[in-house]
Protein backbone atom coordinates (compact mmCIF):
# COMPACT_ATOMS: atom_id res chain seq x y z
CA UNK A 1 76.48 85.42 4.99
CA UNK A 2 79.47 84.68 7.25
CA UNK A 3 77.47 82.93 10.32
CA UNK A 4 79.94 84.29 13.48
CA UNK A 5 79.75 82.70 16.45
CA UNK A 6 78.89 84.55 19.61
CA UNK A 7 81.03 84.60 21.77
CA UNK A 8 80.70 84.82 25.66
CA UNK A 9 80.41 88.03 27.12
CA UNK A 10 83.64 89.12 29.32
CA UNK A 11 83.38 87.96 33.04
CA UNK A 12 82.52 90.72 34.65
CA UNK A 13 84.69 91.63 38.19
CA UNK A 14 81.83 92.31 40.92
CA UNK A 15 83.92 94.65 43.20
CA UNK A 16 81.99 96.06 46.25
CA UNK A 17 83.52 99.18 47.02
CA UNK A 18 84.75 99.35 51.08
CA UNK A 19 85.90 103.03 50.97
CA UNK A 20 82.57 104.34 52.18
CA UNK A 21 82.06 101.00 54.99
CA UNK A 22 85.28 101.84 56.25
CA UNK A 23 84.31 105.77 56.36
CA UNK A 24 81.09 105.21 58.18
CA UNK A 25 82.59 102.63 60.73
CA UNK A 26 85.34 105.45 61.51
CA UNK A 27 82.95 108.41 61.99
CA UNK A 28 80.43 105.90 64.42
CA UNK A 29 83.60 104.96 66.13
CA UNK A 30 84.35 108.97 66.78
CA UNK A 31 80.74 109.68 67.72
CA UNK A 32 80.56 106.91 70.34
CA UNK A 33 83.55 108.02 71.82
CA UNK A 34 83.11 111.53 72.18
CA UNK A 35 79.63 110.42 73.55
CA UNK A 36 80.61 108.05 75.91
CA UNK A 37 81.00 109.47 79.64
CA UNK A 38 82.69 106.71 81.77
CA UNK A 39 82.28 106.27 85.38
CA UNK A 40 85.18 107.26 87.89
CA UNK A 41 84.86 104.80 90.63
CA UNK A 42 87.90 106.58 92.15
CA UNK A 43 86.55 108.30 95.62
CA UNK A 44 83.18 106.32 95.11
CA UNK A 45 84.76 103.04 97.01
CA UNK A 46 83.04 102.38 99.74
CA UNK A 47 85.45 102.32 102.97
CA UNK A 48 84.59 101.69 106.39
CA UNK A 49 87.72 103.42 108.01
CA UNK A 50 87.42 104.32 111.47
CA UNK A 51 86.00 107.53 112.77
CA UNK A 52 87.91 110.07 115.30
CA UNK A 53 91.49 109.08 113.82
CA UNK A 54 93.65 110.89 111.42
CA UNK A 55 93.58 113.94 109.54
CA UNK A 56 89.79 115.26 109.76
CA UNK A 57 88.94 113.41 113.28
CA UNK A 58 86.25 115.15 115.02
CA UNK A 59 86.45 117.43 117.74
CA UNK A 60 84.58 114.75 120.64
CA UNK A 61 87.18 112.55 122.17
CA UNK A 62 87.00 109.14 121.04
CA UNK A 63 86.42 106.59 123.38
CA UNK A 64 89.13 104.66 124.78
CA UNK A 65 89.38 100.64 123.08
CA UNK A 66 89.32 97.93 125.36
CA UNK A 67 92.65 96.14 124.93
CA UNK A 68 92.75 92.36 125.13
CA UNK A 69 96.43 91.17 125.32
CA UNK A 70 97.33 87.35 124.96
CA UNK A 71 100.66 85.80 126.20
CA UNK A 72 101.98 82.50 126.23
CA UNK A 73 102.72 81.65 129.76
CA UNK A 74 103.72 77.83 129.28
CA UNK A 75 103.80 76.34 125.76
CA UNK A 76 103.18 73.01 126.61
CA UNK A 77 103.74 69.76 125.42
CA UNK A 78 103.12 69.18 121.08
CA UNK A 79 100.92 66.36 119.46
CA UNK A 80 100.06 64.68 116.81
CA UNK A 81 97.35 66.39 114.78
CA UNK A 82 94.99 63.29 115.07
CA UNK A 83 96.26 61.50 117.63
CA UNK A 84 96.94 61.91 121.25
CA UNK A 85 100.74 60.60 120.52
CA UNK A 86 103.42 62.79 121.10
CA UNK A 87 104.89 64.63 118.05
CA UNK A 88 107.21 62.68 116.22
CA UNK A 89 109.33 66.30 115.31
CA UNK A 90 108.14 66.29 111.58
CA UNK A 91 104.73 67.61 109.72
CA UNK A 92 101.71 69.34 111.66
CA UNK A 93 101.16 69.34 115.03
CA UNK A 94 99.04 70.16 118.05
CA UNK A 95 99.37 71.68 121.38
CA UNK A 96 98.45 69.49 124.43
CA UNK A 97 96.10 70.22 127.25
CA UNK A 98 99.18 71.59 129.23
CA UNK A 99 99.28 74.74 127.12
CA UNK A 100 98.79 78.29 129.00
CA UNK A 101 97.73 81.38 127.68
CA UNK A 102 96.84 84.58 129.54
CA UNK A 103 94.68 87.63 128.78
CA UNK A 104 95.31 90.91 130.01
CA UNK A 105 92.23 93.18 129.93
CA UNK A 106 93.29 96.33 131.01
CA UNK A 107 95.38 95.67 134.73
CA UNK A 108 93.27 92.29 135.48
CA UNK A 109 94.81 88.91 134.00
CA UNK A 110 92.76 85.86 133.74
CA UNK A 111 93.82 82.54 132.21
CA UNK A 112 90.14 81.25 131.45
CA UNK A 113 88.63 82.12 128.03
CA UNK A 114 85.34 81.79 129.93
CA UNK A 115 86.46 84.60 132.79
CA UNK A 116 87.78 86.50 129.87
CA UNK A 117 83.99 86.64 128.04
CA UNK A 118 82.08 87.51 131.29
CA UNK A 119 84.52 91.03 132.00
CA UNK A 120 84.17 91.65 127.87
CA UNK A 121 80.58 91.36 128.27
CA UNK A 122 80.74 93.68 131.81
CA UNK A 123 82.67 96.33 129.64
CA UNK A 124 80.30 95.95 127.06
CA UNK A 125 77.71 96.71 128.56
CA UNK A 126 79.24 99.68 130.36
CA UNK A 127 79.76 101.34 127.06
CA UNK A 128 78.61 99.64 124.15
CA UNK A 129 80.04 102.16 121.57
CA UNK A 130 83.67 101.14 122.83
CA UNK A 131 85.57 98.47 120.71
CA UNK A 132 88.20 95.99 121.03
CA UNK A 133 91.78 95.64 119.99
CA UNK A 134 93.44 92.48 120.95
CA UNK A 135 96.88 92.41 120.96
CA UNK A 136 99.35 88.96 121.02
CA UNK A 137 102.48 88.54 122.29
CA UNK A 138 104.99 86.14 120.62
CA UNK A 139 104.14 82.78 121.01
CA UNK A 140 100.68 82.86 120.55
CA UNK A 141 98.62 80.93 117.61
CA UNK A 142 95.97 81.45 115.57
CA UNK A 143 93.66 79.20 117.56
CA UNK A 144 94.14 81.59 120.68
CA UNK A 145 93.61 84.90 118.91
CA UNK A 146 90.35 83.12 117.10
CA UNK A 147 89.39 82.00 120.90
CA UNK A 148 89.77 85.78 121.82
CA UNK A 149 88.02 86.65 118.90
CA UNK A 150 84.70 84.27 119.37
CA UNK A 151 84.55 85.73 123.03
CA UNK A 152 84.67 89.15 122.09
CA UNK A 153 81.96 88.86 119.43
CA UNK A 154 79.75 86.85 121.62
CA UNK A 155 80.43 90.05 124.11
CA UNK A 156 78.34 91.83 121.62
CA UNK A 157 81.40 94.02 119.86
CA UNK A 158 81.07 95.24 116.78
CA UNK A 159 84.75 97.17 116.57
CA UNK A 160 87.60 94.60 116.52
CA UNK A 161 90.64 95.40 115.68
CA UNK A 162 93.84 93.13 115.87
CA UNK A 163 97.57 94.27 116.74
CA UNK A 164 100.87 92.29 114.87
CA UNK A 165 102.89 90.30 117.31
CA UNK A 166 105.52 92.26 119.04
């Protein structure tokens, strides 16, 4: 008897068939969007735009803004930032004590921020629903609309709005 050797079985290829993975990945993938409702923030922003203006203003008369408008009267001499040196003409400066600015509220102008908080507060106080729009006239800075700013707030006004330099 013819002894045979045994030989190795054939490697057998593990495949794992994807065709149905795939098919259930595809058919979650169309359930969860057809599901899905997403939110439209669009209209749903929250706005604060101002009341008795534009298109769909009410029939009651708004009330009449006070208007604060700042002018430069004398620019005055310019600094250095840190220093009480005169500006060498280069970099950041400041403006000197000699700097004047006016405010007109309504037909009265006043060229002392504290003047100007005591007739906001008097108008204020006349008719609290009113607000403010301050107004600057070229040659102002930031550091005298911020001024005008601090008094009206301290006033007690809750309406501010600011017009662009002319």
């Amino acid at each position: 008897m013819m002894h045979r050797k045994k030989r190795a079985p054939p490697p057998h290829d593990f495949r794992l068939d994807m065709t149905p993975m795939v098919d259930v990945v595809f058919q979650l993938m169309i359930f969860f969007l057809c599901t899905i409702k997403f939110k439209s923030l669009e209209g749903k922003l929250s706005a604060y735009l101002p009341k008795g203006v534009g298109v769909n203003s009410s029939a009651a008369t708004p009330l009449q803004r006070v208007d604060v408008i700042i002018k430069m009267v004398n620019e005055g001499s310019k600094l250095h930032p840190f220093k009480d040196e005169p500006w060498s003409g280069q970099g950041p400066f400041k403006y000197g004590p000699d700097r004047v600015v006016a405010f007109r509220v309504g037909a009265k102008e006043m060229r002392d921020l504290e003047e100007l908080g005591e007739r906001l507060a008097v108008l204020h106080a006349a008719t609290p629903e009113r607000g403010v729009t301050i107004d600057s006239l070229q040659g102002v800075v930031y550091a005298d609309l911020v001024a005008v700013l601090d008094r009206a707030v301290l006033a007690g006004f809750d309406d501010i709005t600011f017009k662009g330099a002319r």
